[in-house]
N, C-alpha and C. Protein backbone atom coordinates (compact mmCIF):
# COMPACT_ATOMS: atom_id res chain seq x y z
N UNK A 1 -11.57 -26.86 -3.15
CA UNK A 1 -11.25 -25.55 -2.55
C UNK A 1 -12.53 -24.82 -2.15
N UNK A 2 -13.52 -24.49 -3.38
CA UNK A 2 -14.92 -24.24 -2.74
C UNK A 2 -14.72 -22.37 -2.37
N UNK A 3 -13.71 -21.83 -3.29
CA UNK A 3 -13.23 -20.48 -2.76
C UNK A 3 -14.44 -19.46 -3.46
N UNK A 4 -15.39 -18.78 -3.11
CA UNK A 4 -15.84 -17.56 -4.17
C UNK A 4 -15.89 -16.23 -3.05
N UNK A 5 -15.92 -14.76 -3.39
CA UNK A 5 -16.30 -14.25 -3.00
C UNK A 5 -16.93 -13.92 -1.48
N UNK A 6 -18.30 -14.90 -1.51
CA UNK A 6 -18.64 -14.90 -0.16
C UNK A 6 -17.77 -14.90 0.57
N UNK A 7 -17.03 -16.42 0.56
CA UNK A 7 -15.94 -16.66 1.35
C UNK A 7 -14.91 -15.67 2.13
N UNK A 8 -14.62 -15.26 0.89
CA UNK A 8 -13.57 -14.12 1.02
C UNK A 8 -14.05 -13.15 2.22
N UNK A 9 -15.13 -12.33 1.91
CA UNK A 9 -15.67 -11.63 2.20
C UNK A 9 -16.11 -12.01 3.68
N UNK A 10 -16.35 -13.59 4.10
CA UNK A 10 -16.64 -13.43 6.11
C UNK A 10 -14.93 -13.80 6.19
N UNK A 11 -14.21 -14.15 5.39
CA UNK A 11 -12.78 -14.35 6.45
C UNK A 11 -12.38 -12.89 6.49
N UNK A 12 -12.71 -11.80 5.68
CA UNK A 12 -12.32 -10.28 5.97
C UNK A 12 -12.74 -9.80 6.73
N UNK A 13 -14.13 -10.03 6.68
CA UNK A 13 -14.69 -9.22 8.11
C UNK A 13 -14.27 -10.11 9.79
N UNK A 14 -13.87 -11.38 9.40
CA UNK A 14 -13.81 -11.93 10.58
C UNK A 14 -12.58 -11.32 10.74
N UNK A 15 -11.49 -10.88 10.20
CA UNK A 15 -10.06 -10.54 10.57
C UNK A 15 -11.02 -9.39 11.03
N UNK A 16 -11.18 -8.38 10.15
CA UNK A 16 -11.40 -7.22 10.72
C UNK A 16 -11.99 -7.08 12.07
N UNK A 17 -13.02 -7.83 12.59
CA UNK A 17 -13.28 -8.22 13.54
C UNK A 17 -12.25 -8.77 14.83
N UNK A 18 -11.73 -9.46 13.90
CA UNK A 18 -10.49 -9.56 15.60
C UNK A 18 -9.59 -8.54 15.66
N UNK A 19 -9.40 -8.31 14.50
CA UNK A 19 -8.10 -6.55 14.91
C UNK A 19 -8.32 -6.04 15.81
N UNK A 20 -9.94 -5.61 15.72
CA UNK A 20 -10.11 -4.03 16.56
C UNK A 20 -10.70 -4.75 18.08
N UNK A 21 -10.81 -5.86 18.16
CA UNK A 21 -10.66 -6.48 19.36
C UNK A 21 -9.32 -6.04 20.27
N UNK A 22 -8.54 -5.81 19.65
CA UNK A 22 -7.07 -5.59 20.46
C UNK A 22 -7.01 -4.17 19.75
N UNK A 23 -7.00 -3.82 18.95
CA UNK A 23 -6.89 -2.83 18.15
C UNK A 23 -5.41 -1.68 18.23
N UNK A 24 -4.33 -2.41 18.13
CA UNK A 24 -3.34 -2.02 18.43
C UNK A 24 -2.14 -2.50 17.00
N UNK A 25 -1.65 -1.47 16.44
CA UNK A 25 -0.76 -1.89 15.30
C UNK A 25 0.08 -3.23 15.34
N UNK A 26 0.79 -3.07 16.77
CA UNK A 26 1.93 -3.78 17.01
C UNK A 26 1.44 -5.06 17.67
N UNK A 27 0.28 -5.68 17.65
CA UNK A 27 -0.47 -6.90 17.76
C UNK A 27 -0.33 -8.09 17.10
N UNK A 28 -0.11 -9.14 17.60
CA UNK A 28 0.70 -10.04 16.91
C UNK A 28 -0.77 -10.85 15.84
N UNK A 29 0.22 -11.60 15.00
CA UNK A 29 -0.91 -12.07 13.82
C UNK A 29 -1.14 -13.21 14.69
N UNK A 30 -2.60 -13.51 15.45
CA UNK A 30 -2.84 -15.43 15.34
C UNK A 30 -4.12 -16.01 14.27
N UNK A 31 -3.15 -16.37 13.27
CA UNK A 31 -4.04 -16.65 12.40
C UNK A 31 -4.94 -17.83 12.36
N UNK A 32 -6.07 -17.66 12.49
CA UNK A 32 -7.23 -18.99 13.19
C UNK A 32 -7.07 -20.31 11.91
N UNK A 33 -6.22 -20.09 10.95
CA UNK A 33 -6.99 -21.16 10.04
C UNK A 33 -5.64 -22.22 9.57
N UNK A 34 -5.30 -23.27 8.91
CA UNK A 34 -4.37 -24.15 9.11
C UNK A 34 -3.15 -23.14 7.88
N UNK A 35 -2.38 -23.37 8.15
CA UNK A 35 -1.02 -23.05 7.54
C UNK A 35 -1.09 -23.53 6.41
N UNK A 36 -0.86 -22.74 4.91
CA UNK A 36 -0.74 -24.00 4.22
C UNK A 36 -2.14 -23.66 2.87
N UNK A 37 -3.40 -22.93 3.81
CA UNK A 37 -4.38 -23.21 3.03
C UNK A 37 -4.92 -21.94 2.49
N UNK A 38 -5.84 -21.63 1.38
CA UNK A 38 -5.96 -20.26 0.79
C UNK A 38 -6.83 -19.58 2.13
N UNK A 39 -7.50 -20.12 3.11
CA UNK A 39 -7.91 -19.32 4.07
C UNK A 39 -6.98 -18.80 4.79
N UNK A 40 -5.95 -19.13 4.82
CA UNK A 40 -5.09 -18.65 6.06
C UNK A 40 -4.10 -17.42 5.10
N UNK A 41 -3.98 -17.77 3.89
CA UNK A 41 -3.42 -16.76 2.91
C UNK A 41 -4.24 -15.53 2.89
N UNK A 42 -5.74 -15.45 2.64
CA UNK A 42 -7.17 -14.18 2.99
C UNK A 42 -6.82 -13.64 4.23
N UNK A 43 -6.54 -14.67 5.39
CA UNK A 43 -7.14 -13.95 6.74
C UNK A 43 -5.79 -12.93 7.04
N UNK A 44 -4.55 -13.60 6.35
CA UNK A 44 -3.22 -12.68 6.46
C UNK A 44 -2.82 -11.81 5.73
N UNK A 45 -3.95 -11.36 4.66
CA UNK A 45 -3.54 -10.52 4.11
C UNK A 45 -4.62 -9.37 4.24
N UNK A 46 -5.33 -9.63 4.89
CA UNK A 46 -6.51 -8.76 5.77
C UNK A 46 -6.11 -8.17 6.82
N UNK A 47 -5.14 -9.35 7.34
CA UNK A 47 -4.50 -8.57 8.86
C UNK A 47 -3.97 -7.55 8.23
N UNK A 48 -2.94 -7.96 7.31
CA UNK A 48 -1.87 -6.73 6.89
C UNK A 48 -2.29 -5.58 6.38
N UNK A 49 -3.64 -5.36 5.76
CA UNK A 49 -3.91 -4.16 5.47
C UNK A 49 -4.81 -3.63 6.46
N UNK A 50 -5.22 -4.21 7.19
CA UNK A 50 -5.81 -4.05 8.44
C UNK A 50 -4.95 -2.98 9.53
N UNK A 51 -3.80 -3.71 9.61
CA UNK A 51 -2.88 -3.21 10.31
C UNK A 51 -2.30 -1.44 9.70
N UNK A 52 -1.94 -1.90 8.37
CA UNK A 52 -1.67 -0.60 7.77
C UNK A 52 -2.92 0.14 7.68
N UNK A 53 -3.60 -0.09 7.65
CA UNK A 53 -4.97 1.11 7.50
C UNK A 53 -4.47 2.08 8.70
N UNK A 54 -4.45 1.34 9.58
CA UNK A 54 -4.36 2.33 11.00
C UNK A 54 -3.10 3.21 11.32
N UNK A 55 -1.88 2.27 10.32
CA UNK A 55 -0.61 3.08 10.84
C UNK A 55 -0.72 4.16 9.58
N UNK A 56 -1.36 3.90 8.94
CA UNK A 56 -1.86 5.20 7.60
C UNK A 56 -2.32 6.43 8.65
N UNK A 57 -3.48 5.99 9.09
CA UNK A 57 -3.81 6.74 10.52
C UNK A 57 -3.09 7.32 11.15
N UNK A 58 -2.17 6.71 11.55
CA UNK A 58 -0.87 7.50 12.47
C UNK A 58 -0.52 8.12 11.75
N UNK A 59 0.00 7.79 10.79
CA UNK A 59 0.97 9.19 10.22
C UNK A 59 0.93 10.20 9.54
N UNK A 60 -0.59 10.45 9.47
CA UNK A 60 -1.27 11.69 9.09
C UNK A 60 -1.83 12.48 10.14
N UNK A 61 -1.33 12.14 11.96
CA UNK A 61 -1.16 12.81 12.79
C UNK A 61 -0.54 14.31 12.20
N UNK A 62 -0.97 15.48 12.56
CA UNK A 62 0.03 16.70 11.73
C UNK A 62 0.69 17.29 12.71
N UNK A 63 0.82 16.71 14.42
CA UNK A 63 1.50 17.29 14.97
C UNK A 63 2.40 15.63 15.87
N UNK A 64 2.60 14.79 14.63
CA UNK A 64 3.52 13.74 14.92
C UNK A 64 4.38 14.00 14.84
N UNK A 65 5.38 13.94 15.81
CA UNK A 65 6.89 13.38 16.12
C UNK A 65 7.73 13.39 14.72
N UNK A 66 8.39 13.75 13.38
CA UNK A 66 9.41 13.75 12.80
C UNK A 66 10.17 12.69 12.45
N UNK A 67 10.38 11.99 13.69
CA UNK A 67 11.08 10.19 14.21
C UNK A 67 10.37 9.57 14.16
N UNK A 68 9.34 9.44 14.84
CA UNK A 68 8.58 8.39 14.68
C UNK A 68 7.60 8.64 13.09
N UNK A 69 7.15 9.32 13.04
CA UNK A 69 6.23 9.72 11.20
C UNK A 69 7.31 8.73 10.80
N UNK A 70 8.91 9.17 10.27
CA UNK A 70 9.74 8.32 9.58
C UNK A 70 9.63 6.84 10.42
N UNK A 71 9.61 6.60 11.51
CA UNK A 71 9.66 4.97 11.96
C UNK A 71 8.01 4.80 11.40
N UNK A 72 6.69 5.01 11.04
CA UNK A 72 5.77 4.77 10.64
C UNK A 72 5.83 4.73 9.63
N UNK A 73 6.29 5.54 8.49
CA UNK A 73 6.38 5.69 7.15
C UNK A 73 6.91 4.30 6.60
N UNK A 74 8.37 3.98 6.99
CA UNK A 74 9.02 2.36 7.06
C UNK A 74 8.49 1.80 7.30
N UNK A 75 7.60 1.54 8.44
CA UNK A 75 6.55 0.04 8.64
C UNK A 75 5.34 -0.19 7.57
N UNK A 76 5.04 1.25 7.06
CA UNK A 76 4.01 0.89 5.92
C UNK A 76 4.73 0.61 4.60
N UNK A 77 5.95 0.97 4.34
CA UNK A 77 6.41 0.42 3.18
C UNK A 77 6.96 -1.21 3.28
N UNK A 78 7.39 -1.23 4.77
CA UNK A 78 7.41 -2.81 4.77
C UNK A 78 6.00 -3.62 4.53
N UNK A 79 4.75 -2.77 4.83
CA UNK A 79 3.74 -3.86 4.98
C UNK A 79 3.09 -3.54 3.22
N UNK A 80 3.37 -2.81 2.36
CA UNK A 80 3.22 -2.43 1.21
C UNK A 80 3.98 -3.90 0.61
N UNK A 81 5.01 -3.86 0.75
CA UNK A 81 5.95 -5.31 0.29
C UNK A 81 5.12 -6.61 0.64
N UNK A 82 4.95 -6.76 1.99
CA UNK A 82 4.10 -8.02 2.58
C UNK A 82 3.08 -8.01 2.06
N UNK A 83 2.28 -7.34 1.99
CA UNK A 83 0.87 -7.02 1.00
C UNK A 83 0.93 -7.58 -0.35
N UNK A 84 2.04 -7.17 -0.75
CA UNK A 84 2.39 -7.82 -2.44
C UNK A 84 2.45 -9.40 -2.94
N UNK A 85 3.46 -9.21 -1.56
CA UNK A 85 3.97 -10.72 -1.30
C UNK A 85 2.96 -11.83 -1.21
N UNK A 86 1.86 -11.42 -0.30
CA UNK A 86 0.68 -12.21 0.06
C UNK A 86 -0.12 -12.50 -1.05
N UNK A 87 -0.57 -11.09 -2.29
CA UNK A 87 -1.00 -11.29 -3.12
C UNK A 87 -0.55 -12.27 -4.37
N UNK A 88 0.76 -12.08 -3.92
CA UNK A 88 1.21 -13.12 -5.45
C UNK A 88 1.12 -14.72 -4.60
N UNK A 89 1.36 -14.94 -3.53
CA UNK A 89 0.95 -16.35 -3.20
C UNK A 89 -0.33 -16.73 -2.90
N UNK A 90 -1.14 -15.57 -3.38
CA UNK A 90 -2.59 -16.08 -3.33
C UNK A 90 -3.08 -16.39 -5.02
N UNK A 91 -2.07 -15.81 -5.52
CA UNK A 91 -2.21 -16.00 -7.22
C UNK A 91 -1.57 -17.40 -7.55
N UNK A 92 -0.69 -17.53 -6.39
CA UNK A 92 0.54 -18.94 -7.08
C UNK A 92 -0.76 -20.13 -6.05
N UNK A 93 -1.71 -19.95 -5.29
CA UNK A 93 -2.16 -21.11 -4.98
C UNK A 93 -3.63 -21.39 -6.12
N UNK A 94 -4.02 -19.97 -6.40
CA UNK A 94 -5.19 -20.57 -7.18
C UNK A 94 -3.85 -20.75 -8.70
N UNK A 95 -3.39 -20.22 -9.28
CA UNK A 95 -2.80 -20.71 -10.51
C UNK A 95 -2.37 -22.35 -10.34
N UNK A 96 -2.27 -22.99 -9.40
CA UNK A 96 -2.07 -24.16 -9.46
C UNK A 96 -3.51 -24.97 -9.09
N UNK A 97 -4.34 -24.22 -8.25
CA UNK A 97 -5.73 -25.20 -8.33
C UNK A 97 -6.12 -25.26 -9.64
N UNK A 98 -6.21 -24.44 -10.67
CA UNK A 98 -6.48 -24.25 -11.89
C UNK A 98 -5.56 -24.78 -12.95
N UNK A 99 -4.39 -25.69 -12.55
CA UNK A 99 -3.01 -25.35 -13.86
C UNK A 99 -4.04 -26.80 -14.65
N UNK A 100 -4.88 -27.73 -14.14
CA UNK A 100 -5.09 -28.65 -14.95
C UNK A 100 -6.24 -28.82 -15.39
N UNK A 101 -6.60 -27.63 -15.76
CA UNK A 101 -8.31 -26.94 -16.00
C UNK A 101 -7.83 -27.30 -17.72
N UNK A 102 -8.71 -27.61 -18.45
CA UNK A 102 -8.51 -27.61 -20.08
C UNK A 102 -9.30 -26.41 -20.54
N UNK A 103 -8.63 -25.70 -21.51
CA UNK A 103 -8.78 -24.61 -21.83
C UNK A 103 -9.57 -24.29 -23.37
N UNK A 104 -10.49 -23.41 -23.40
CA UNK A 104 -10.91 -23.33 -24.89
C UNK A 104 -9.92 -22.93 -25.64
N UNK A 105 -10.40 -23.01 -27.13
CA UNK A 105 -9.56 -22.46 -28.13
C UNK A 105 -9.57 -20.87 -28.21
N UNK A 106 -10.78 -20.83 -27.42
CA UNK A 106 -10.93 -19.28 -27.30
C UNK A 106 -10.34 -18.35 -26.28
N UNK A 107 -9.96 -19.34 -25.60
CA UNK A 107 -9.79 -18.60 -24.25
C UNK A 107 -8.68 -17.11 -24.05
N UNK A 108 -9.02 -16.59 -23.33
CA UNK A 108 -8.63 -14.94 -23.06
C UNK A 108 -7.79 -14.78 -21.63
N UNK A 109 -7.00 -13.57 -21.84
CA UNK A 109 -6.64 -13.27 -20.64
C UNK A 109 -6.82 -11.93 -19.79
N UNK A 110 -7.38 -12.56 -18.20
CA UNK A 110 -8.12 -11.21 -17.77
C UNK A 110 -7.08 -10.15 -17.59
N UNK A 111 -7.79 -8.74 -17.38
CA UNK A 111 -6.95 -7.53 -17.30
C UNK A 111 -6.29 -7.27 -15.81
N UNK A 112 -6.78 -8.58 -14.86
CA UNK A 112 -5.76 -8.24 -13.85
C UNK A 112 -6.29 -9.68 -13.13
N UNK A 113 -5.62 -10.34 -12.08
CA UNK A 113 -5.14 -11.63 -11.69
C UNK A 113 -6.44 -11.60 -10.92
N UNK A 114 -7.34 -12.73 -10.24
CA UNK A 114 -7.99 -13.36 -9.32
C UNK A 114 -7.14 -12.23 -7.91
N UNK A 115 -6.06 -12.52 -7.32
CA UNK A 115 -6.10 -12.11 -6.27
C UNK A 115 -5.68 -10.84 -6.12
N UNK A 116 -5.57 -9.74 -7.41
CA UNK A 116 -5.45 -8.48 -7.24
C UNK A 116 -6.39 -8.32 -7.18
N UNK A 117 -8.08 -8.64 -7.78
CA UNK A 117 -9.13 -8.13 -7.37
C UNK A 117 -9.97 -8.58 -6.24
N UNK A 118 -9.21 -9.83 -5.41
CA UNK A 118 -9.36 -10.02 -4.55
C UNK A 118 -9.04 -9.61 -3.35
N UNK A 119 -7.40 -8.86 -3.67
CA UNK A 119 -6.54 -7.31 -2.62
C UNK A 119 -7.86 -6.06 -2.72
N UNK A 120 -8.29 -6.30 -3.61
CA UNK A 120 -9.50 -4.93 -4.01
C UNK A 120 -10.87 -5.16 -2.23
N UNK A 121 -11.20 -6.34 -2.94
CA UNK A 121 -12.04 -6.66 -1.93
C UNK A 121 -12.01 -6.66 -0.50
N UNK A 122 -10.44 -6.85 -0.24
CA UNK A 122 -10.25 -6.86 1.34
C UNK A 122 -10.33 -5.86 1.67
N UNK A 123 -9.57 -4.46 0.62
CA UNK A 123 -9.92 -2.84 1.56
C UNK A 123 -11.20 -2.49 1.39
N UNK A 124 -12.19 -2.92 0.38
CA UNK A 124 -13.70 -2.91 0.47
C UNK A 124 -13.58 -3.07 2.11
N UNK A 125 -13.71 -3.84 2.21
CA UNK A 125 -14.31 -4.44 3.65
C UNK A 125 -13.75 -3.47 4.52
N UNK A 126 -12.78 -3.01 4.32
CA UNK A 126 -12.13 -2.19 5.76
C UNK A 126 -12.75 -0.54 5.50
N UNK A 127 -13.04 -0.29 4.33
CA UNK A 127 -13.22 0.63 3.92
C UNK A 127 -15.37 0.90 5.14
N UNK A 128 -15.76 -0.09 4.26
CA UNK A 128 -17.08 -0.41 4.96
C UNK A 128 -16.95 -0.51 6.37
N UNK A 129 -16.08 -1.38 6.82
CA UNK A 129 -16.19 -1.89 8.41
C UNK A 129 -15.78 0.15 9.23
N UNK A 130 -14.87 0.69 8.69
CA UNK A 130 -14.78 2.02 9.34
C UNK A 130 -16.11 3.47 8.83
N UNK A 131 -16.50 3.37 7.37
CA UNK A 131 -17.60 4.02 7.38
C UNK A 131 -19.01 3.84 7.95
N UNK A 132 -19.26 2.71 8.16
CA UNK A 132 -20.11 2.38 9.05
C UNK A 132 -19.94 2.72 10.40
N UNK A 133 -18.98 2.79 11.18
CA UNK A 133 -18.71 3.17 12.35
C UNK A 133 -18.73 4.97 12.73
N UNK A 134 -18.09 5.08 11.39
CA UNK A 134 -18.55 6.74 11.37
C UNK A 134 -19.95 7.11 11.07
N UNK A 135 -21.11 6.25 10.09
CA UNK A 135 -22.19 6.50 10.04
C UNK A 135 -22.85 6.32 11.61
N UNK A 136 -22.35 5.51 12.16
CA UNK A 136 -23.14 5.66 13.59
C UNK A 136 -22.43 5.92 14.59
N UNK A 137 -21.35 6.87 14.72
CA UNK A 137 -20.96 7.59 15.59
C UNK A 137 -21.42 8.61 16.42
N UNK A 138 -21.71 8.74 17.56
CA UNK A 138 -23.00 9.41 18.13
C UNK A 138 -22.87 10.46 18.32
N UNK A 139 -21.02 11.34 18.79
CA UNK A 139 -20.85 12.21 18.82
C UNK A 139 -20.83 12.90 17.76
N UNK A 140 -20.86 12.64 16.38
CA UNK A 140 -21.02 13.13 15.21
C UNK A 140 -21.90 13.76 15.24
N UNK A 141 -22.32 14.76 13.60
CA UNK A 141 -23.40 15.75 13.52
C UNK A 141 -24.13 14.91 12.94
N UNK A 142 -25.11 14.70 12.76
CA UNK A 142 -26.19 14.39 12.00
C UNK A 142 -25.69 14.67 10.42
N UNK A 143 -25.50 15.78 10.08
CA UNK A 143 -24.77 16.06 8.92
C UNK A 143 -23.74 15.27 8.18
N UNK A 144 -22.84 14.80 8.89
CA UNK A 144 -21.87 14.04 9.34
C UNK A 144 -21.93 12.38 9.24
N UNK A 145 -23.40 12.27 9.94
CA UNK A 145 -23.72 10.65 9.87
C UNK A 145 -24.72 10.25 8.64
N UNK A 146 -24.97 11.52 8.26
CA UNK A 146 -25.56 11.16 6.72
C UNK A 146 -25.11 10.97 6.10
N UNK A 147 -24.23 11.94 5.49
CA UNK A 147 -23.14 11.82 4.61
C UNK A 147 -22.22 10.53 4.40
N UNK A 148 -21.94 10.02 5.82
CA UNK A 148 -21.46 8.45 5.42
C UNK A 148 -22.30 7.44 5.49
N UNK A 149 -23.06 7.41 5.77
CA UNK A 149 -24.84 6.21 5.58
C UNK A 149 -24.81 6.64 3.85
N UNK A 150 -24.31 7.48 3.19
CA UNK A 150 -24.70 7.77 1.85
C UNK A 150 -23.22 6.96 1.28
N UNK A 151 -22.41 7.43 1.84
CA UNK A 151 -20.89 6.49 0.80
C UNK A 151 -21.18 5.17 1.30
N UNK A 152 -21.70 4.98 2.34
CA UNK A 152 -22.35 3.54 2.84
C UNK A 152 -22.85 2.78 2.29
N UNK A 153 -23.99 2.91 1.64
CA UNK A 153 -24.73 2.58 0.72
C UNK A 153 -23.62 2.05 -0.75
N UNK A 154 -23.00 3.24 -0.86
CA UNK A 154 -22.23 2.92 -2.19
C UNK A 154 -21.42 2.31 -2.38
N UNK A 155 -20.61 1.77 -1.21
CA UNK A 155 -19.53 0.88 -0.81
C UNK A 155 -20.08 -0.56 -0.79
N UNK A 156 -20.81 -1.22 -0.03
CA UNK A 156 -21.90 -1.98 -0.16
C UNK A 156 -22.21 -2.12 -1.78
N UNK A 157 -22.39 -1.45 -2.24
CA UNK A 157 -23.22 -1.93 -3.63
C UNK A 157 -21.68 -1.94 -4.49
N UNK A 158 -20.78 -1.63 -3.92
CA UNK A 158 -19.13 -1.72 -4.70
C UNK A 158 -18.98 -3.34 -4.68
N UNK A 159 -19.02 -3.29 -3.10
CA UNK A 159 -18.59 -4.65 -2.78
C UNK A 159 -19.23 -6.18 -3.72
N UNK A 160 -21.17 -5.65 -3.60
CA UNK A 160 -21.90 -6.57 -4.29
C UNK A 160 -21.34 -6.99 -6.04
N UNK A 161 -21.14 -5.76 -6.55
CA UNK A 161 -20.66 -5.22 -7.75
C UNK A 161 -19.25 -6.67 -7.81
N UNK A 162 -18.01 -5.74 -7.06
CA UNK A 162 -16.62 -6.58 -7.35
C UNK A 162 -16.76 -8.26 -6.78
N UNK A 163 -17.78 -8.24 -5.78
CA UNK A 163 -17.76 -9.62 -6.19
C UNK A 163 -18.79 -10.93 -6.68
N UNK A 164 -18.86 -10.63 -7.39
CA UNK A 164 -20.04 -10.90 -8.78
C UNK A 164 -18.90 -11.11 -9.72
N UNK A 165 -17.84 -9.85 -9.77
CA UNK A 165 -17.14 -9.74 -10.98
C UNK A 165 -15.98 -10.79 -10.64
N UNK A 166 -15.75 -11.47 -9.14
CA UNK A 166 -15.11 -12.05 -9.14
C UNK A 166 -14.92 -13.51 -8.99
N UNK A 167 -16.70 -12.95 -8.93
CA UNK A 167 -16.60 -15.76 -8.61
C UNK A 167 -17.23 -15.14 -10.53
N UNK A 168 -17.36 -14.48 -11.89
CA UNK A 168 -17.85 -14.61 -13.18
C UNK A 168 -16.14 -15.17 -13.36
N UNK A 169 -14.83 -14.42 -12.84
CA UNK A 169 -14.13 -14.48 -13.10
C UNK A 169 -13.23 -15.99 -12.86
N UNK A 170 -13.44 -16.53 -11.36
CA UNK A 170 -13.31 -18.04 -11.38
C UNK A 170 -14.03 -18.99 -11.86
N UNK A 171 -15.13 -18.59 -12.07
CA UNK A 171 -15.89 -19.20 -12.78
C UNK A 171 -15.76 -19.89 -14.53
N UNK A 172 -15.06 -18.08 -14.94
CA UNK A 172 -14.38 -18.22 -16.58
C UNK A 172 -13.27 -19.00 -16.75
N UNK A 173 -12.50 -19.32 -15.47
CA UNK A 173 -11.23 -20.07 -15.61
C UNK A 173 -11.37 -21.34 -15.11
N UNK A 174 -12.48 -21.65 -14.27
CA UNK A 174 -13.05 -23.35 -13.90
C UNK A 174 -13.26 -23.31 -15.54
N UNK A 175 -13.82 -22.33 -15.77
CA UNK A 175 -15.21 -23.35 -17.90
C UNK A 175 -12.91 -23.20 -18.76
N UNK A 176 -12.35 -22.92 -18.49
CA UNK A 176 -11.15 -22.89 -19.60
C UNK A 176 -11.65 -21.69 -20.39
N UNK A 177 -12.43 -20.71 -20.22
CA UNK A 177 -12.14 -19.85 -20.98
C UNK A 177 -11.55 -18.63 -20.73
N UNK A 178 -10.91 -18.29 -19.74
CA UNK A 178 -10.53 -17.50 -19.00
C UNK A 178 -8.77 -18.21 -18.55
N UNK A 179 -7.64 -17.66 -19.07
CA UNK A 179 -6.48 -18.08 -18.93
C UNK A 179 -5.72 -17.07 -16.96
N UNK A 180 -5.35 -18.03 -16.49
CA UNK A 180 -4.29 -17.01 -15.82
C UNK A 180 -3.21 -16.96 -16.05
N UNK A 181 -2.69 -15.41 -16.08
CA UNK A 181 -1.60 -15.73 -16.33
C UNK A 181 -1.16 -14.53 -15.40
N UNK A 182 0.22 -14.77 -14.56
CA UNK A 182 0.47 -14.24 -13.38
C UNK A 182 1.95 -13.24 -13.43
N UNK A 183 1.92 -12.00 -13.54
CA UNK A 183 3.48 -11.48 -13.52
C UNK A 183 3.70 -10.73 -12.33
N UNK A 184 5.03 -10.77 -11.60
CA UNK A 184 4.89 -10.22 -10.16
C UNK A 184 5.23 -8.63 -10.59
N UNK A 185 5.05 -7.93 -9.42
CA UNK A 185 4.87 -6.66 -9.17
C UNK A 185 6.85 -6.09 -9.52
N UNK A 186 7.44 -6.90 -8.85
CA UNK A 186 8.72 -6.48 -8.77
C UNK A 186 9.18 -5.17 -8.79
N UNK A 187 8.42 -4.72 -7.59
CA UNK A 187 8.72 -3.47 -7.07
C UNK A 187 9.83 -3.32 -6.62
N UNK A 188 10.72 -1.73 -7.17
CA UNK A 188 12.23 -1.80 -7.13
C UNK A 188 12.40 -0.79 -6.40
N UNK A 189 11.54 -0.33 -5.44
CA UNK A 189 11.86 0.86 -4.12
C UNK A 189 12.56 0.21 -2.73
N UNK A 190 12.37 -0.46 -2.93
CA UNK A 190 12.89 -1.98 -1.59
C UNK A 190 13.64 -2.70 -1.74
N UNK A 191 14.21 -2.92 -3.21
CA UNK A 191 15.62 -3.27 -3.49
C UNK A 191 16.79 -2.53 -3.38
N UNK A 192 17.54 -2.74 -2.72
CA UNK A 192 18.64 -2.41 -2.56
C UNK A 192 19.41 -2.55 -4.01
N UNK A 193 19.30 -3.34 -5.28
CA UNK A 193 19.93 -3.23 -6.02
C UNK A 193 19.24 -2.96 -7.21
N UNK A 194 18.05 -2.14 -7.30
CA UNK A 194 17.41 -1.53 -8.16
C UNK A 194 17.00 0.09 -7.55
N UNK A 195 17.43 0.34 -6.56
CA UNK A 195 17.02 1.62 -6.08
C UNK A 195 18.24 2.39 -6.11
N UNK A 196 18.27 3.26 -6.96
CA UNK A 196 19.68 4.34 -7.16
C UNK A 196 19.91 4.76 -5.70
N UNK A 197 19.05 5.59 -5.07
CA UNK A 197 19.16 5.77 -3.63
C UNK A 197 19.92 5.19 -2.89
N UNK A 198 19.58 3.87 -2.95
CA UNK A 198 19.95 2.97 -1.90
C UNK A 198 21.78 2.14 -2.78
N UNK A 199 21.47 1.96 -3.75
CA UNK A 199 22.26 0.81 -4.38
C UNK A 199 23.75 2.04 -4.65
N UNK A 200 23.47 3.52 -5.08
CA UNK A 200 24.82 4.86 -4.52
C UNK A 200 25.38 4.74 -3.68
N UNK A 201 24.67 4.55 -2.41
CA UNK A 201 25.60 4.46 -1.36
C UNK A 201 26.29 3.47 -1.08
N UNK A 202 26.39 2.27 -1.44
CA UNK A 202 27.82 0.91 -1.64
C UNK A 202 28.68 1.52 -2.41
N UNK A 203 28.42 2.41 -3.07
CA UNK A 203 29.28 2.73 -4.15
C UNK A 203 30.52 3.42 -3.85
């Protein structure tokens, strides 16, 4: 597989990079890498928060439309779901590169999965890829472009930070001392039969 960090980190910026090439919400996904493989699982779950970053954007318009805010509001809770979704099959492909790893007697379990802190890392990147753009935005104040050259800096040294913490972390589960163990989100706002809201009205 050959997966750490780095990795992660140019297939994010390369998504991010093709988004704003088209830079349009409703832009279809072509995902450059084979079906099937943990790259193509990164680059699609980059799109998706990629995508939602911006419709976040939209709908903090304060003189948006009523109808549409609510048709935006729905597309980010659908891509909130897809987001999840992506994350746990990025957990179910490394939990199986790993299921025949031998394990110490010691071994531990981390306080949150390989690809939740790997969901961490992708809005790093988006987070960076748009403060940077505001640090050198020309119509800006000077005031303005300091101030984010300064969260700039700190985002950057986030990023260096979380992923360090995250090839120590594949790293602990290549040596067996580091267990995964994977529970889904099973978020019950989107069920129809866990959401009182929704599951009242059949009633």
């Amino acid at each position: 597989m050959g997966m750490d960090a780095a990795a992660c980190n140019k297939i994010f910026c390369k998504t991010i990079d093709d988004y704003h090439l088209i830079n349009q919400v409703e832009a279809p996904l072509a995902n450059p890498y084979p079906s099937g493989t943990i790259d193509f699982l990164l680059y699609h779950k980059c799109w998706v928060d990629t995508v939602q970053w911006h419709l976040e954007d939209l709908v903090r318009d304060p003189a948006i439309d009523p109808v549409i805010g609510l048709q935006l509001k729905r597309k980010i809770d659908a891509s909130n779901q897809l987001r999840t979704d992506l994350v746990e099959q990025i957990d179910d492909y490394l939990l199986q590169w790993y299921s025949n790893k031998e394990q110490l007697p010691s071994v531990r379990i981390n306080t949150e999965s390989p690809a939740w802190a790997i969901d961490r890392l992708s809005i790093l990147a988006l987070k960076i890829y748009h403060m940077e753009r505001e640090a050198n935005r020309k119509e800006a104040t000077p005031e303005h472009q300091q101030r984010c050259a300064t969260k700039l800096t700190v985002l950057i040294e986030q990023r260096t930070d979380l992923s360090l913490s995250i090839d120590q972390l594949l790293d602990a589960i290549q040596a067996g001392q580091v267990r995964m163990k994977v529970y889904r989100q099973m978020k019950m706002y989107n069920d129809a039969t866990l959401n009182p809201v929704l599951y009242q009205q059949k009633s």
